[in-house]
C-alpha atoms as a PDB file:
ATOM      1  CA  UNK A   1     123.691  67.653 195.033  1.00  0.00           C
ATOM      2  CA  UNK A   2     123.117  67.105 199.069  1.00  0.00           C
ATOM      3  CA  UNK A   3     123.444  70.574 200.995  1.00  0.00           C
ATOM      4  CA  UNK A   4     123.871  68.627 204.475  1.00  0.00           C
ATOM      5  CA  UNK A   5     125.289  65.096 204.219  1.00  0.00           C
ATOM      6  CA  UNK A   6     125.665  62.942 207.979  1.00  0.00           C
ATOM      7  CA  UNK A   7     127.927  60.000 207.349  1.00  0.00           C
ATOM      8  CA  UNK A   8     127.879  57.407 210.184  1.00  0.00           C
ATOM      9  CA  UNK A   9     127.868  60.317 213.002  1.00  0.00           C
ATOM     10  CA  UNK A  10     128.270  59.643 216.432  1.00  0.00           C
ATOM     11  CA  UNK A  11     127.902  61.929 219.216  1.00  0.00           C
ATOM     12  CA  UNK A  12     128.572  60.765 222.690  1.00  0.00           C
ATOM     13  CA  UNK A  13     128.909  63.426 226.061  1.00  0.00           C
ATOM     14  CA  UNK A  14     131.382  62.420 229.129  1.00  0.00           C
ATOM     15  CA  UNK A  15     130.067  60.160 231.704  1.00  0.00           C
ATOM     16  CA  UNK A  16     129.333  57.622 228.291  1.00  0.00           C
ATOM     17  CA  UNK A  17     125.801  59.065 227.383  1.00  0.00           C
ATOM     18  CA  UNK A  18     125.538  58.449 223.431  1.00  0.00           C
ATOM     19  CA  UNK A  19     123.620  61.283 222.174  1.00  0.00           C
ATOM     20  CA  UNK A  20     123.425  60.085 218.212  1.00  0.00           C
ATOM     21  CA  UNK A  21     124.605  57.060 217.067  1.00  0.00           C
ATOM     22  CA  UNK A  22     125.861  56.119 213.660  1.00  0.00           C
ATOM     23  CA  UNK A  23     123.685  58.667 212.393  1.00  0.00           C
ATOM     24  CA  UNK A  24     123.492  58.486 207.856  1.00  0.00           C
ATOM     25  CA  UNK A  25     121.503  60.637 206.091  1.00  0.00           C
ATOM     26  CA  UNK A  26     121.022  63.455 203.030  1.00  0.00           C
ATOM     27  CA  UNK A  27     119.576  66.724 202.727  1.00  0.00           C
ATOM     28  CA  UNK A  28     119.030  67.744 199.128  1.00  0.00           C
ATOM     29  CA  UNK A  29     119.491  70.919 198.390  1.00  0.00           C
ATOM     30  CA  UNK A  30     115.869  73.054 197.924  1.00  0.00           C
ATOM     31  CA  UNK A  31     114.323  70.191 200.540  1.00  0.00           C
ATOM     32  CA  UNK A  32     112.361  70.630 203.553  1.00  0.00           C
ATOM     33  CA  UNK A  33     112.425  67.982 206.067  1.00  0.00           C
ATOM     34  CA  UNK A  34     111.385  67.184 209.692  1.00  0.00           C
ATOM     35  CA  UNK A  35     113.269  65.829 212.181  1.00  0.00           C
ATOM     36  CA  UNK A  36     111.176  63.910 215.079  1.00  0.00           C
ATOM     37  CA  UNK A  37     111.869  61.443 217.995  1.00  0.00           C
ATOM     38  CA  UNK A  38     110.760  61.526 221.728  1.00  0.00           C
ATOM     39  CA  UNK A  39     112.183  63.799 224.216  1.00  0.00           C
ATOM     40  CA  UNK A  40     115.807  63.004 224.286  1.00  0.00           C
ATOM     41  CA  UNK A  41     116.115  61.214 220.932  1.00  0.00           C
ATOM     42  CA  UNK A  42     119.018  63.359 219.570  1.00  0.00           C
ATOM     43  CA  UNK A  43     116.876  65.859 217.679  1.00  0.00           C
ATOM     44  CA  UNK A  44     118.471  68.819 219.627  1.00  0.00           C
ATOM     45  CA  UNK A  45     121.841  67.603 219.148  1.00  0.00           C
ATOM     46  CA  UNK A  46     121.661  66.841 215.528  1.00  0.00           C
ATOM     47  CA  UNK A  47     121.025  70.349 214.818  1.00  0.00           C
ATOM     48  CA  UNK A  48     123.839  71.683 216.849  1.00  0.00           C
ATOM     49  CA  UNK A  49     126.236  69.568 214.666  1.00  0.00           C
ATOM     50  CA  UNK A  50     125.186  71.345 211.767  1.00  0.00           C
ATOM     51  CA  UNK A  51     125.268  75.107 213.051  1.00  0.00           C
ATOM     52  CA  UNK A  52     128.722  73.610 214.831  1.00  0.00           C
ATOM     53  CA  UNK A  53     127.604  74.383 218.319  1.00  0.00           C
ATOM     54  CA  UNK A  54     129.008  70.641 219.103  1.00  0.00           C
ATOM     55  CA  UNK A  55     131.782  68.387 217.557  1.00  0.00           C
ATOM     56  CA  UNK A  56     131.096  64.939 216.449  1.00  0.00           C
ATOM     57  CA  UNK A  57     133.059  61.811 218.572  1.00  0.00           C
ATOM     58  CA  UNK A  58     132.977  59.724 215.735  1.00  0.00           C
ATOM     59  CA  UNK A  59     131.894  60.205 211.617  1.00  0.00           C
ATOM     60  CA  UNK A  60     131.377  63.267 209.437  1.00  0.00           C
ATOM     61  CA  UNK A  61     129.139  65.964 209.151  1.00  0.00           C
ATOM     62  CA  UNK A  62     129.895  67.570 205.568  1.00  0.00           C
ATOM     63  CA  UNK A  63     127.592  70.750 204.244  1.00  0.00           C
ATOM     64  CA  UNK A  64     128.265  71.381 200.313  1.00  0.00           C
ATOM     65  CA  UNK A  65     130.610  68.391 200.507  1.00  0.00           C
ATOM     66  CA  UNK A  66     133.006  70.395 203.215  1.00  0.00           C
ATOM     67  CA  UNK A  67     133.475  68.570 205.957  1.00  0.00           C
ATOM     68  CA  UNK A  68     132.945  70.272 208.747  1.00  0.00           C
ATOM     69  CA  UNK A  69     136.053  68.763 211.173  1.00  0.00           C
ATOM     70  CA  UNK A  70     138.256  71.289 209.009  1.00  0.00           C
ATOM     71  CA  UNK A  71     136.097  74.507 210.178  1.00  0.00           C
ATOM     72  CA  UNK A  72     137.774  76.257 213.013  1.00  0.00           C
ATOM     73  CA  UNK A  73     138.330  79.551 213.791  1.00  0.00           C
ATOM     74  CA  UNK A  74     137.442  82.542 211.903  1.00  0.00           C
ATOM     75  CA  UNK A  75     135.667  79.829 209.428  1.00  0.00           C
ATOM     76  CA  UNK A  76     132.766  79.077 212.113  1.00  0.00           C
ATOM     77  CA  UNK A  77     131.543  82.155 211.522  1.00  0.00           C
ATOM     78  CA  UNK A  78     131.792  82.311 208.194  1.00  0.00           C
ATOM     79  CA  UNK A  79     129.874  78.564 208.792  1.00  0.00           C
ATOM     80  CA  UNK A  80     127.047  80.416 210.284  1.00  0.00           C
ATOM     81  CA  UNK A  81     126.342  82.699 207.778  1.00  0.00           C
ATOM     82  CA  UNK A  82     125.051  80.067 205.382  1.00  0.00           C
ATOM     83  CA  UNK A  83     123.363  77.602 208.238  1.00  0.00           C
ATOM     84  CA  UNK A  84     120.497  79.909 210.072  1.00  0.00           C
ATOM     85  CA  UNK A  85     119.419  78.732 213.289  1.00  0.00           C
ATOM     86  CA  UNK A  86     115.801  79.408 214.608  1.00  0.00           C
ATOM     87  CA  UNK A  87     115.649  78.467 218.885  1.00  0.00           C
ATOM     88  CA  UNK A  88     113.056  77.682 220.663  1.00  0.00           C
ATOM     89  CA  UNK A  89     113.540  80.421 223.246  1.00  0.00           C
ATOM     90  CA  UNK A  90     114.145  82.726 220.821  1.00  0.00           C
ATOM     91  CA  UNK A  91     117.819  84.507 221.893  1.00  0.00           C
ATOM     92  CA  UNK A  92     116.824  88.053 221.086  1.00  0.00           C
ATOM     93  CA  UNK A  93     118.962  90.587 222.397  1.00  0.00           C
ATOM     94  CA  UNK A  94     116.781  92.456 225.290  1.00  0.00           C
ATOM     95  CA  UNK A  95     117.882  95.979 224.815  1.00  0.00           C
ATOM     96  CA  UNK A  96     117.609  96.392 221.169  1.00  0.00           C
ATOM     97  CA  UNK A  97     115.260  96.822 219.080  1.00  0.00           C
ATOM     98  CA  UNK A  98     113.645  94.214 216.517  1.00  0.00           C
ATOM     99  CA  UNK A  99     114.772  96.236 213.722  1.00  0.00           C
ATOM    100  CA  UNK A 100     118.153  95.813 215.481  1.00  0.00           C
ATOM    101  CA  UNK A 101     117.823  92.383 216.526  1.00  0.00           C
ATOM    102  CA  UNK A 102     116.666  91.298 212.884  1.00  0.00           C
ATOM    103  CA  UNK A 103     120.141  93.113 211.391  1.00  0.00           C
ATOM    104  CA  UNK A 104     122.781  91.975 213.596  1.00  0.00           C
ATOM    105  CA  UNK A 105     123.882  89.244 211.185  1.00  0.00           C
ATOM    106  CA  UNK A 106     123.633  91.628 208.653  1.00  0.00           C
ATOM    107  CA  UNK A 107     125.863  94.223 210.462  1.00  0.00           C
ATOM    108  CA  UNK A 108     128.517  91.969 211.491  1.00  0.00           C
ATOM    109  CA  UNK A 109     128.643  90.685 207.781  1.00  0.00           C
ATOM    110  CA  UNK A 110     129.631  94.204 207.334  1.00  0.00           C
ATOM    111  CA  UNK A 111     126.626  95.013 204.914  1.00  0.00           C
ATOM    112  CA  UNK A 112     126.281  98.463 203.836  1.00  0.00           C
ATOM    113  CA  UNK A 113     123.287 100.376 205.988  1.00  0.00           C
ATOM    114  CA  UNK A 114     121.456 101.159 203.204  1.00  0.00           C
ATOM    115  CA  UNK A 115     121.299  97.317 201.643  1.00  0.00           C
ATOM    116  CA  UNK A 116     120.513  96.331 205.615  1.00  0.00           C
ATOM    117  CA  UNK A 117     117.869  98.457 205.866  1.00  0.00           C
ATOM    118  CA  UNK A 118     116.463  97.622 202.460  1.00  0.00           C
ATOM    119  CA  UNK A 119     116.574  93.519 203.666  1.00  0.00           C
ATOM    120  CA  UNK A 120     115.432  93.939 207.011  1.00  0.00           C
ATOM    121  CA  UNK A 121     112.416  95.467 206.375  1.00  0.00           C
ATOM    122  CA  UNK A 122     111.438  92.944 203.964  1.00  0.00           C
ATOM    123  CA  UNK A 123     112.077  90.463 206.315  1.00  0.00           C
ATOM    124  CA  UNK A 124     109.736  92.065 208.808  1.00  0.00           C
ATOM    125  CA  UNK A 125     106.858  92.657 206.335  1.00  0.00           C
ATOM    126  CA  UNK A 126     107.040  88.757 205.481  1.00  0.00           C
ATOM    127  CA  UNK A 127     106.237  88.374 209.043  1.00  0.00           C
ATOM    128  CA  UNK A 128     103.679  90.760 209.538  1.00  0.00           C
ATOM    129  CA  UNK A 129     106.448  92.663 211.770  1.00  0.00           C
ATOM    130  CA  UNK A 130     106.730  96.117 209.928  1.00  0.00           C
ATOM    131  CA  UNK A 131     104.916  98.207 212.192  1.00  0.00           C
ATOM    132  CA  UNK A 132     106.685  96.787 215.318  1.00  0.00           C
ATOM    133  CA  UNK A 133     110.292  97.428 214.036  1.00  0.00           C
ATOM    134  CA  UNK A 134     111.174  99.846 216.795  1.00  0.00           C
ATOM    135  CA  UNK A 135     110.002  97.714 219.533  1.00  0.00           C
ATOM    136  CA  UNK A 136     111.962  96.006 222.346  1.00  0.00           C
ATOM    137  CA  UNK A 137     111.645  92.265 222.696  1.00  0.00           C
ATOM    138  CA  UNK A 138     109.903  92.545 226.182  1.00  0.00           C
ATOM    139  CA  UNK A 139     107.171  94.777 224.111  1.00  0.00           C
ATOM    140  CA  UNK A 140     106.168  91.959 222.183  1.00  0.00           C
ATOM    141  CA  UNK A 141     103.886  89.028 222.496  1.00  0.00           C
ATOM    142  CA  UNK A 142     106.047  85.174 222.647  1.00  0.00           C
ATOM    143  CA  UNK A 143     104.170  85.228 218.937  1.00  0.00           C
ATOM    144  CA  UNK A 144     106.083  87.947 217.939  1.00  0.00           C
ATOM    145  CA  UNK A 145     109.288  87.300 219.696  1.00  0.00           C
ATOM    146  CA  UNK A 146     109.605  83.632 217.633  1.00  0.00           C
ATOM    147  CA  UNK A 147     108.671  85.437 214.770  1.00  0.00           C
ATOM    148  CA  UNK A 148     111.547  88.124 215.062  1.00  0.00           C
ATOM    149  CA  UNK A 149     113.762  85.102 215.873  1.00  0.00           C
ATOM    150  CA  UNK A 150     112.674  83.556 212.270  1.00  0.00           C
ATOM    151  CA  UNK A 151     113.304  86.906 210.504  1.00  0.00           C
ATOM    152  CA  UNK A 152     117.005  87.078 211.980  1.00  0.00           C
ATOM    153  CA  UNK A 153     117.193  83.751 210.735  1.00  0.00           C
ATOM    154  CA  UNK A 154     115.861  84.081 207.184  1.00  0.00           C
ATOM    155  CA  UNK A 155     117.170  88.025 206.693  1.00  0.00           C
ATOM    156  CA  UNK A 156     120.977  86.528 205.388  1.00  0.00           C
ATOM    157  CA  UNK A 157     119.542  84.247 202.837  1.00  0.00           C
ATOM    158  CA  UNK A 158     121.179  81.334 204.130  1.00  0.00           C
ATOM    159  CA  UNK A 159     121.768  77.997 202.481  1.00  0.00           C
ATOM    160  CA  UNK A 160     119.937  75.911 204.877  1.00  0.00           C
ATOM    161  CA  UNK A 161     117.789  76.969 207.852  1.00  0.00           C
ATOM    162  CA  UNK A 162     117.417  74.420 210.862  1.00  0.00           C
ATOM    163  CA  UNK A 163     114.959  75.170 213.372  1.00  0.00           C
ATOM    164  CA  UNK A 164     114.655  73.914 216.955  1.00  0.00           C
ATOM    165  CA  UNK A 165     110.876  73.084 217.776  1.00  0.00           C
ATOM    166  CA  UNK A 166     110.035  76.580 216.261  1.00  0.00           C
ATOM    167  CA  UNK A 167     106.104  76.067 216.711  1.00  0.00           C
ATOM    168  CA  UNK A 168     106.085  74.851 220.726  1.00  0.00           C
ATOM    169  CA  UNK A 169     105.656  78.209 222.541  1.00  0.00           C
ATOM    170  CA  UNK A 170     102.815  78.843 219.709  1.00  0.00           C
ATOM    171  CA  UNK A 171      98.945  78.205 218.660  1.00  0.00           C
ATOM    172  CA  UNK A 172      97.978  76.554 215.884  1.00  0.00           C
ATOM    173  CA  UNK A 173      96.905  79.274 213.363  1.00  0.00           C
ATOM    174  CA  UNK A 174     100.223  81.091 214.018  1.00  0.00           C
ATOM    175  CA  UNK A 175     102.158  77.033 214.080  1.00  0.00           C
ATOM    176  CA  UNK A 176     100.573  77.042 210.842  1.00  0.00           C
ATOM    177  CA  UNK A 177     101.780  80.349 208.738  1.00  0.00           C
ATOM    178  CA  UNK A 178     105.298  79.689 210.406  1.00  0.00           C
ATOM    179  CA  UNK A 179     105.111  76.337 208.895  1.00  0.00           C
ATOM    180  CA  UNK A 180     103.956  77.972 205.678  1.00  0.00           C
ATOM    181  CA  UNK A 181     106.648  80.598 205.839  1.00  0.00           C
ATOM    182  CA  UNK A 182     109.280  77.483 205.634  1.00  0.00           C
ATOM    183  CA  UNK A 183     107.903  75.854 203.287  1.00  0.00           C
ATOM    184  CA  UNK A 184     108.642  78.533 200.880  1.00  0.00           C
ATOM    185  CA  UNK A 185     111.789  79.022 201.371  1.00  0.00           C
ATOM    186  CA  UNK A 186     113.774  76.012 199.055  1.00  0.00           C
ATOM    187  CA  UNK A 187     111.811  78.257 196.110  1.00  0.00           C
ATOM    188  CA  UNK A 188     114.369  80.946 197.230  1.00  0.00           C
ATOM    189  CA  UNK A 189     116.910  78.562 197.912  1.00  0.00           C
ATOM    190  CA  UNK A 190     117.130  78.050 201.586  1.00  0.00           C
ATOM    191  CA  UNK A 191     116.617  74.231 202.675  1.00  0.00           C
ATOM    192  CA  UNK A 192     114.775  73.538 205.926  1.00  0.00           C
ATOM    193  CA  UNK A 193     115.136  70.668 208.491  1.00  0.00           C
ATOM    194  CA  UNK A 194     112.731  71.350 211.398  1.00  0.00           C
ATOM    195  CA  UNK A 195     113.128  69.499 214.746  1.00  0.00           C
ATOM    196  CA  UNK A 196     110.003  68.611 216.397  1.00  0.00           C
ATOM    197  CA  UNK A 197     107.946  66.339 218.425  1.00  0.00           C
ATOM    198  CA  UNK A 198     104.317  67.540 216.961  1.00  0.00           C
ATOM    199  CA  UNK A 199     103.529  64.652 214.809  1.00  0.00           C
ATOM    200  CA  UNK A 200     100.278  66.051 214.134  1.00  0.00           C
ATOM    201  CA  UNK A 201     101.940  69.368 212.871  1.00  0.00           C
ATOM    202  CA  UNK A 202     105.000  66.733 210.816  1.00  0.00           C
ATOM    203  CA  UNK A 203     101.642  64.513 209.239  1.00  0.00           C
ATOM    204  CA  UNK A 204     100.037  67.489 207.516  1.00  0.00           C
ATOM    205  CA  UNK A 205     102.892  69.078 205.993  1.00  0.00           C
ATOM    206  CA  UNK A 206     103.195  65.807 204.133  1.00  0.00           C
ATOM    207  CA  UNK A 207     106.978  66.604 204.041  1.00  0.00           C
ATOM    208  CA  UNK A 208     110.540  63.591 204.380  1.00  0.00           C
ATOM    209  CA  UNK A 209     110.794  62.514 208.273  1.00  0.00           C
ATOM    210  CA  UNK A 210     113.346  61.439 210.094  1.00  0.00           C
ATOM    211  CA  UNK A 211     112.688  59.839 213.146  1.00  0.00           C
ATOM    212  CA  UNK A 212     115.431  59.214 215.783  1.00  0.00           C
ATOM    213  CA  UNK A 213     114.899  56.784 219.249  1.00  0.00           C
ATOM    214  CA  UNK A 214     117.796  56.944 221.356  1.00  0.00           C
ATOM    215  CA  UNK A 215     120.111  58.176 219.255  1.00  0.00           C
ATOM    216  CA  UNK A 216     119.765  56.134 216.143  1.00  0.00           C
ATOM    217  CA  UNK A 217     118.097  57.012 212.973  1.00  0.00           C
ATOM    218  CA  UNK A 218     115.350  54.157 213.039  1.00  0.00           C
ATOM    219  CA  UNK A 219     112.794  55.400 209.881  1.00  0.00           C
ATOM    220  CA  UNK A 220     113.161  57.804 206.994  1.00  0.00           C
ATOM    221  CA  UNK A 221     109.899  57.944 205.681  1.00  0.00           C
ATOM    222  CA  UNK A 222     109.211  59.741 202.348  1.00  0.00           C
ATOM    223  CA  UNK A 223     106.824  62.441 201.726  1.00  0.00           C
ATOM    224  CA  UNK A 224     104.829  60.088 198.834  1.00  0.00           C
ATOM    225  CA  UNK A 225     104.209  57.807 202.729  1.00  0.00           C
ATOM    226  CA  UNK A 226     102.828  60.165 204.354  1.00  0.00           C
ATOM    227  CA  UNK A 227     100.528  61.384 201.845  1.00  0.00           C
ATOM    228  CA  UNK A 228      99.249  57.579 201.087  1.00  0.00           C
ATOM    229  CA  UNK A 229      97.953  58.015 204.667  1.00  0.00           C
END
């Protein structure tokens, strides 16, 4: 069964600027994927389909078979609780801690304290984050502050996680365990797709590709290529 199914999607902004174009593709559930293209391809935009931030123009975007033109309303954020999104820039909120930061979905999913506190702190350990829980954001290296970002992200338990260049602001031995961190995560039944335009990073994880030029989905390339390499 697909978690994320795209189905001929086309997304195209005022002024006539065709931002995905007759887009197809599945997302099995428990997979990890990559999504890659040049600057501008449609990665970006892809994703936001999928967390709902944006509205296709033409073709259907359906997660667990729903399609996602009949979410609206109060149903967006129920949406959101099973697709996680990791940002590049991280979107913590300034004045609160990490502990806080981490809970928020938690605490608006009206969790009891005691459950939030028990899955927050988990979440932080994961990360190496335990002894920085009472930290503000502005305390903390950019490291740290992606790494918070993935802990809000993963702390829910989501159904899929999708994850805007999540490795750009970071060095390689950190790119790496986030990368490793993912990869666990179908075992506990979150799917990944990961936007990015490190191919080097996308070659060693040996992992499905997508690759997008100007909107279109131009390759699909298996993991069984990639290790052949």
């Amino acid at each position: 069964m697909s978690v994320l199914r795209f189905d001929n999607v086309s997304k195209q902004y005022p002024g006539g600027h065709a931002a995905l174009s007759e887009v197809s593709f599945e997302v099995a559930t428990g997979e990890m994927l990559f999504v890659t293209g040049h600057s501008g391809a449609g990665k970006s935009t892809l994703l936001r389909l999928v967390h709902l931030a944006e509205r296709p123009s033409r073709g259907a975007v359906l997660f667990a078979e729903r399609n996602l033109a009949r979410v609206s309303g109060r149903k967006v954020a129920m949406h959101r609780r099973e697709v996680s999104v990791v940002f590049q820039d991280h979107r913590l909120l300034t004045d609160r801690s990490v502990f806080e930061n981490v809970a928020l979905p938690l605490i608006l999913r009206g969790m009891r304290r005691p459950e939030i506190g028990k899955r927050v702190r988990a979440a932080l350990e994961r990360l190496g984050l335990g002894p920085r829980e009472l930290a503000l954001p502005g305390e903390l290296s950019a490291g740290e502050q992606q790494r918070v970002g993935i802990a809000r992200a993963i702390v829910g338990e989501p159904r899929l996680l999708v994850a805007d260049e999540p490795t750009g602001n970071l060095d390689p031995t950190l790119a790496a365990e986030i990368m490793a961190l993912f990869e666990a995560l179908p075992a506990r039944g979150t799917s990944v797709m990961v936007a990015s335009h490190d191919l080097a990073l996308v070659k060693r994880m040996k992992k499905r590709v997508l690759v997008l030029d100007h909107g279109r989905l131009v390759d699909d390339i298996s993991p069984q290529e990639l290790a052949d390499e």
